[in-house]
N, C-alpha and C. Protein backbone atom coordinates (compact mmCIF):
# COMPACT_ATOMS: atom_id res chain seq x y z
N UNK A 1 90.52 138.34 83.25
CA UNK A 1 90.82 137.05 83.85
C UNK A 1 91.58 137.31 85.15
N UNK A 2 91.29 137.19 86.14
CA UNK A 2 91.79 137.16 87.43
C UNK A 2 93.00 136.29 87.74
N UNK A 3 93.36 135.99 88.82
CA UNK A 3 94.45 135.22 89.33
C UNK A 3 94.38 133.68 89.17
N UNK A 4 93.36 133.77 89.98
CA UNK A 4 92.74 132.04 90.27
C UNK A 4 92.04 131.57 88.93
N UNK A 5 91.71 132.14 88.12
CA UNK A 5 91.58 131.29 86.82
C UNK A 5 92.68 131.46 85.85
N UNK A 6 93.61 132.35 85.65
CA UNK A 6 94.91 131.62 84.72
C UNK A 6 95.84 131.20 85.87
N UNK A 7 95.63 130.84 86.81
CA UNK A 7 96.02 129.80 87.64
C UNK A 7 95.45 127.98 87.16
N UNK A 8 93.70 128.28 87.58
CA UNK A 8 93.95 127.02 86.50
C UNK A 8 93.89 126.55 85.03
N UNK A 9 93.74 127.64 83.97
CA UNK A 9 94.00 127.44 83.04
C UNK A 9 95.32 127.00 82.88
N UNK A 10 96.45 127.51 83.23
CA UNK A 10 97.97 127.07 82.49
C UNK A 10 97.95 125.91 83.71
N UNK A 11 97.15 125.46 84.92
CA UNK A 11 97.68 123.89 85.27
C UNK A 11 96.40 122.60 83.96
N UNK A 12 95.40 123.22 83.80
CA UNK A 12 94.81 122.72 82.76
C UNK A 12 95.56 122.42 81.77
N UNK A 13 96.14 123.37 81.08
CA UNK A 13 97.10 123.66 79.94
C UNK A 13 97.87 122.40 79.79
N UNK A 14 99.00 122.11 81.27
CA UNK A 14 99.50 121.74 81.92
C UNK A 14 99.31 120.23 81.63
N UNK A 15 98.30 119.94 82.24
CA UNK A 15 97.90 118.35 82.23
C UNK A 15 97.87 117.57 81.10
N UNK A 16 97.14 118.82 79.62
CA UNK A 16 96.62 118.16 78.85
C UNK A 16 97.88 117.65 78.02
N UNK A 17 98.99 118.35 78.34
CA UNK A 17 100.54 118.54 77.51
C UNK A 17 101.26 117.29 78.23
N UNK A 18 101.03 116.85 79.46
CA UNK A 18 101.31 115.73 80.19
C UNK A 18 100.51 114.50 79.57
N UNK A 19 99.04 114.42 79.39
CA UNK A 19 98.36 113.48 78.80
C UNK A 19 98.90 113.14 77.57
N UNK A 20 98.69 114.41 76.69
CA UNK A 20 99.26 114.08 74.97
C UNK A 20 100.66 113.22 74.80
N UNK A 21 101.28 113.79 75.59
CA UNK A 21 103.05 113.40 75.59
C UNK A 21 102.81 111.60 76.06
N UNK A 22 102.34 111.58 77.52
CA UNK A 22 102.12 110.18 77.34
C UNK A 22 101.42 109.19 76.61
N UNK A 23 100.57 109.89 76.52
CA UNK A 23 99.55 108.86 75.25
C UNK A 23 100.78 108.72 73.80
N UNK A 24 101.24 109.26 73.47
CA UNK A 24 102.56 109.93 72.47
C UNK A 24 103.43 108.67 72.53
N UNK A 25 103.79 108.56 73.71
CA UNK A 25 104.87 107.43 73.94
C UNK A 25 104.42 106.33 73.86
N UNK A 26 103.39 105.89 74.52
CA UNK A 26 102.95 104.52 74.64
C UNK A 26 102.30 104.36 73.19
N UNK A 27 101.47 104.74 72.26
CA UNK A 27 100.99 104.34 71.03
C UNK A 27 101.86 103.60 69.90
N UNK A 28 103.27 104.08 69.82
CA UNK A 28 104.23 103.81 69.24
C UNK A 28 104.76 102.34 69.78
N UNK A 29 104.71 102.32 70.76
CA UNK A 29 105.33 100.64 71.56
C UNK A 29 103.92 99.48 71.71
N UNK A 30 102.99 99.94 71.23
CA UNK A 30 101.91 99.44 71.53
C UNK A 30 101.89 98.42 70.09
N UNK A 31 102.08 99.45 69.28
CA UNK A 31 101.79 99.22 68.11
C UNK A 31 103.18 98.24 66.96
N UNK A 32 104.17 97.98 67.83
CA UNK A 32 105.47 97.23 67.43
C UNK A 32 105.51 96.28 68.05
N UNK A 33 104.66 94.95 67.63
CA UNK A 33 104.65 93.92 68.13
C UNK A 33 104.11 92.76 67.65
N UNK A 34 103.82 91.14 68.37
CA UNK A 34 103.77 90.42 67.96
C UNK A 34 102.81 89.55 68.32
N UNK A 35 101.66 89.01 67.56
CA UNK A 35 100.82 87.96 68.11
C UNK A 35 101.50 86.70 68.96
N UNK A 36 101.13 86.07 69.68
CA UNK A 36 101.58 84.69 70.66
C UNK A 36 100.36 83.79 71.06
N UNK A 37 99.13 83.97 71.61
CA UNK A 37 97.96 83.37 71.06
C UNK A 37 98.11 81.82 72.17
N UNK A 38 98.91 82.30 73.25
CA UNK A 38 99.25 80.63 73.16
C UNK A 38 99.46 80.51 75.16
N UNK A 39 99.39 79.42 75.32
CA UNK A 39 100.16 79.71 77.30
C UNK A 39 101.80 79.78 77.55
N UNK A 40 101.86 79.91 78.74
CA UNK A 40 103.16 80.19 78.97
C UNK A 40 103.01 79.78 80.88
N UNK A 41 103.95 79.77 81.37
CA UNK A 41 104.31 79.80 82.44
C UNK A 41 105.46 80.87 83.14
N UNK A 42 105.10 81.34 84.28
CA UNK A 42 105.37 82.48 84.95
C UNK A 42 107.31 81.55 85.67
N UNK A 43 108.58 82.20 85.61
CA UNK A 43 109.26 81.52 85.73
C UNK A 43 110.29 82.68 86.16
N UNK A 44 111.20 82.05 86.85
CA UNK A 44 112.41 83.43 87.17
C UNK A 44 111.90 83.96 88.35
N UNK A 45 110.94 83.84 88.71
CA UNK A 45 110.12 84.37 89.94
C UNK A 45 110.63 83.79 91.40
N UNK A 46 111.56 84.12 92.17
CA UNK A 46 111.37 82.77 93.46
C UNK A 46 110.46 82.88 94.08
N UNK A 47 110.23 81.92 94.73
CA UNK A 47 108.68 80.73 95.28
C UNK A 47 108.25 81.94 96.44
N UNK A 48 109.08 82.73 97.29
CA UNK A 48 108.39 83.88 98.02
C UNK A 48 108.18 84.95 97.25
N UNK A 49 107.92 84.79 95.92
CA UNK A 49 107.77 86.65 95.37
C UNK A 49 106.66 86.08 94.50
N UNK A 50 106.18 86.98 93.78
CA UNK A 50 105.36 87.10 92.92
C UNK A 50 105.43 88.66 91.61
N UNK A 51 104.87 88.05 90.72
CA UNK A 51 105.12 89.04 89.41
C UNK A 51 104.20 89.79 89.76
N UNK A 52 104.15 91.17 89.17
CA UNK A 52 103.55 91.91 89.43
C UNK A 52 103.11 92.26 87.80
N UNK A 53 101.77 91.94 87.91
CA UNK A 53 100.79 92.71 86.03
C UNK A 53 100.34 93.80 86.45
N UNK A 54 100.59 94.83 85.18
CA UNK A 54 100.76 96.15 84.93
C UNK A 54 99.24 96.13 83.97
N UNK A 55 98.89 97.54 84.32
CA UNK A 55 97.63 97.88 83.31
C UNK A 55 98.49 98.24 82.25
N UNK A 56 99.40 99.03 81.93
CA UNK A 56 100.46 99.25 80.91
C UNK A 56 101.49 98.72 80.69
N UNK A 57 102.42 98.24 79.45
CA UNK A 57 103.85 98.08 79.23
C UNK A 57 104.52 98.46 80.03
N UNK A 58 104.92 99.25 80.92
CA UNK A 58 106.26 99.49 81.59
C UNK A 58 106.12 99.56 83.43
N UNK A 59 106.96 99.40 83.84
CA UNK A 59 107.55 99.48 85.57
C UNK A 59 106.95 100.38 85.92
N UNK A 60 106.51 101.41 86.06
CA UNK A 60 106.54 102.39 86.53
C UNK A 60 104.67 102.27 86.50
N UNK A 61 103.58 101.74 85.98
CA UNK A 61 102.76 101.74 85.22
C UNK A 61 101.86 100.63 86.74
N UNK A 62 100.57 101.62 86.74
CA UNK A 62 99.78 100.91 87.70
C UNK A 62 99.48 99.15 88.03
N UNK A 63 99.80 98.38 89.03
CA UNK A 63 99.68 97.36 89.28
C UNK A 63 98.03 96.91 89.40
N UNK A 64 97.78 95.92 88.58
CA UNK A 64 96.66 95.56 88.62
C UNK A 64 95.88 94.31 88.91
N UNK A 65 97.24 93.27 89.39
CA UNK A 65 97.42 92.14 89.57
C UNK A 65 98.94 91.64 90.34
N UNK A 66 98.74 90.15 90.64
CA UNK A 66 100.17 89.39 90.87
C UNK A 66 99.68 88.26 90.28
N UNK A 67 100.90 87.77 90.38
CA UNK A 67 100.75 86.15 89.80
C UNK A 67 102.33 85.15 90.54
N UNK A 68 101.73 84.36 91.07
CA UNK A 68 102.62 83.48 91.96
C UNK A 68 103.44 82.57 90.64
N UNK A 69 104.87 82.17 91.04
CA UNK A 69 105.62 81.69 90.53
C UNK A 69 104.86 80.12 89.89
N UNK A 70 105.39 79.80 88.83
CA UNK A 70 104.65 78.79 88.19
C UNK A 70 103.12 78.66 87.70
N UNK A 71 102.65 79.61 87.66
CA UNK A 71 101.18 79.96 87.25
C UNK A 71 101.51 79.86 86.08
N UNK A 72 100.28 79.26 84.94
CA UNK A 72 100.19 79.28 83.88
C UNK A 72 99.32 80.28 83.37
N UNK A 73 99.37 81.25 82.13
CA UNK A 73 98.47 82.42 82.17
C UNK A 73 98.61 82.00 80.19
N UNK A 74 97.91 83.02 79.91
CA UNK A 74 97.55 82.82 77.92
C UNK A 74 97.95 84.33 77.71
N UNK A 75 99.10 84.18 76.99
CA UNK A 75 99.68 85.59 75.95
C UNK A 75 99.10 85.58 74.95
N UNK A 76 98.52 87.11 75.11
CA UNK A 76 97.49 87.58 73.47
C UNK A 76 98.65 87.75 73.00
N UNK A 77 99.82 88.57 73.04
CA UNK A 77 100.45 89.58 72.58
C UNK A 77 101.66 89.87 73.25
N UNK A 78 102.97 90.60 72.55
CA UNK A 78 104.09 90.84 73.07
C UNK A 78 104.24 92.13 72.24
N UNK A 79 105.15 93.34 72.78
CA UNK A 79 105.72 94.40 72.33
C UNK A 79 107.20 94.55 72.35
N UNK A 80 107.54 94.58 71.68
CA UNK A 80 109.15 94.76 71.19
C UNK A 80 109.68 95.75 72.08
N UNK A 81 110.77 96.18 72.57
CA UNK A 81 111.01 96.47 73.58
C UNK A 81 112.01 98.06 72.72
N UNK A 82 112.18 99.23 72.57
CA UNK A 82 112.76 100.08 71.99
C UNK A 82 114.25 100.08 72.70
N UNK A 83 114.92 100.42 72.14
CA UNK A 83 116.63 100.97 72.67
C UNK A 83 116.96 99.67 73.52
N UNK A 84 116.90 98.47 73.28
CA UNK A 84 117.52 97.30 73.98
C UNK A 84 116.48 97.17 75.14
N UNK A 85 115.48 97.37 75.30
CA UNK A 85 114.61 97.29 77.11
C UNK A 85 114.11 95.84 76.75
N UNK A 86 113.88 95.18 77.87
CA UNK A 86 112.93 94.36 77.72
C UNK A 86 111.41 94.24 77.49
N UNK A 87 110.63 93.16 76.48
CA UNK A 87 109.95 93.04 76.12
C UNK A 87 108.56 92.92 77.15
N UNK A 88 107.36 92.98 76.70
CA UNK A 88 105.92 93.13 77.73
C UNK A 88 105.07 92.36 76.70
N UNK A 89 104.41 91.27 78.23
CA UNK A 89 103.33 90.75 77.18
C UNK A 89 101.97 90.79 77.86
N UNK A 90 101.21 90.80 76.78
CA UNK A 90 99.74 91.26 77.77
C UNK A 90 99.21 89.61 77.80
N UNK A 91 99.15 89.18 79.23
CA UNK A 91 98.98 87.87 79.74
C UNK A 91 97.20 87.88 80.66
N UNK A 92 96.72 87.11 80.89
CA UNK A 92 95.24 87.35 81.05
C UNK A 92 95.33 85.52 81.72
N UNK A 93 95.05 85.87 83.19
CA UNK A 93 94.68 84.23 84.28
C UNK A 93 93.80 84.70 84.93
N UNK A 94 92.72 83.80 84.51
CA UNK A 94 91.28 83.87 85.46
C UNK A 94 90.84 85.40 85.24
N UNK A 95 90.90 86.37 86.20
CA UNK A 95 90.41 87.21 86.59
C UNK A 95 91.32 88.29 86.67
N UNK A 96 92.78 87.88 86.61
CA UNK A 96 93.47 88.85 85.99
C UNK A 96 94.38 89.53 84.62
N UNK A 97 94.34 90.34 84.08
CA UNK A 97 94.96 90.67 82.76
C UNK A 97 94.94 91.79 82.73
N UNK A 98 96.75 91.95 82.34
CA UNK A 98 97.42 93.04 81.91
C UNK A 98 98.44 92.72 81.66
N UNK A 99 100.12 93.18 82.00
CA UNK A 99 101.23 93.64 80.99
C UNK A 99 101.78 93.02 82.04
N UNK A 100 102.88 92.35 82.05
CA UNK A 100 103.86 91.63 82.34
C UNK A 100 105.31 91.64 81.53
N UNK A 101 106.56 91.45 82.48
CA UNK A 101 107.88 91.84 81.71
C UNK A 101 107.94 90.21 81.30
N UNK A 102 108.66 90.22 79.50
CA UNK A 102 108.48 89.08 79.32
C UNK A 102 110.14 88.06 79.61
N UNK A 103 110.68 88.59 80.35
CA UNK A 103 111.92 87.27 80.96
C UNK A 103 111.41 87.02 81.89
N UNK A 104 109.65 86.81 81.97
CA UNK A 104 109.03 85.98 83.69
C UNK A 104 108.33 85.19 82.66
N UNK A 105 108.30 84.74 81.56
CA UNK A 105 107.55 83.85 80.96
C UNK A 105 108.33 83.11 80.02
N UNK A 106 107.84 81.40 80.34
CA UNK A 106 108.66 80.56 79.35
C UNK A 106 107.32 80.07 78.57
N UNK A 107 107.17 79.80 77.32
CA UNK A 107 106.45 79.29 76.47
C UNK A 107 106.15 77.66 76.90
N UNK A 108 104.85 77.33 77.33
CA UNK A 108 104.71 75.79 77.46
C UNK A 108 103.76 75.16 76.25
N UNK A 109 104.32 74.07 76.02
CA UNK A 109 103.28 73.25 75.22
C UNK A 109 102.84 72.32 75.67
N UNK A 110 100.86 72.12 74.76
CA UNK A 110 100.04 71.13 75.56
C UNK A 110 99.76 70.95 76.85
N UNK A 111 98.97 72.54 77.10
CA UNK A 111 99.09 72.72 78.54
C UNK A 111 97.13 73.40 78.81
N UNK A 112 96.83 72.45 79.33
CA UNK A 112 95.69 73.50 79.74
C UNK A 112 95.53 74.23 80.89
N UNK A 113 94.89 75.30 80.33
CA UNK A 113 95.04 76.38 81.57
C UNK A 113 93.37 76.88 81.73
């Protein structure tokens, strides 16, 4: 085995130990949570900003959307938040859906969206 291939074997190595570990973390928070089934409204937001939806539960986690203050959107689902963090709910308007932090959503009733 030469240079340049256990070069990329141990960054191979590398990645897959990066993949496992994250897939690792997120399965566990995925899986501690709660049906909601219902709309909500986007709130806490001021009128120049907008929320930002996540393909994943957390901040750090690719943006895949916004949503302007007072938008009404439909929560499948919420995840409990580990060590005191705040909670994520996977919210879905029109054409966009993914993960949102849930102190930007107030629960509305008799609301169509």
């Amino acid at each position: 085995m030469n240079r340049n291939q256990e070069s990329l074997l141990v960054a191979t190595l590398a990645g897959l130990i990066i993949a496992s570990a994250a897939a690792f973390a997120i399965q566990p928070a995925l899986a501690a949570g709660y049906d909601v089934d219902g709309p909500a409204q986007i709130t806490g937001v001021e009128g120049w900003d907008v929320l930002n939806v996540r393909k994943w539960p957390a901040s750090y986690s690719m943006q895949v959307g916004a949503l302007e203050p007072e938008t009404s959107v439909w929560v499948e689902r919420c995840i409990i938040a580990p060590q005191g963090g705040s909670d994520w709910c996977l919210v879905e308007q029109q054409d966009t859906r993914g993960w949102v932090n849930a102190r930007y959503l107030s629960e509305i009733y008799d609301a169509d969206i």
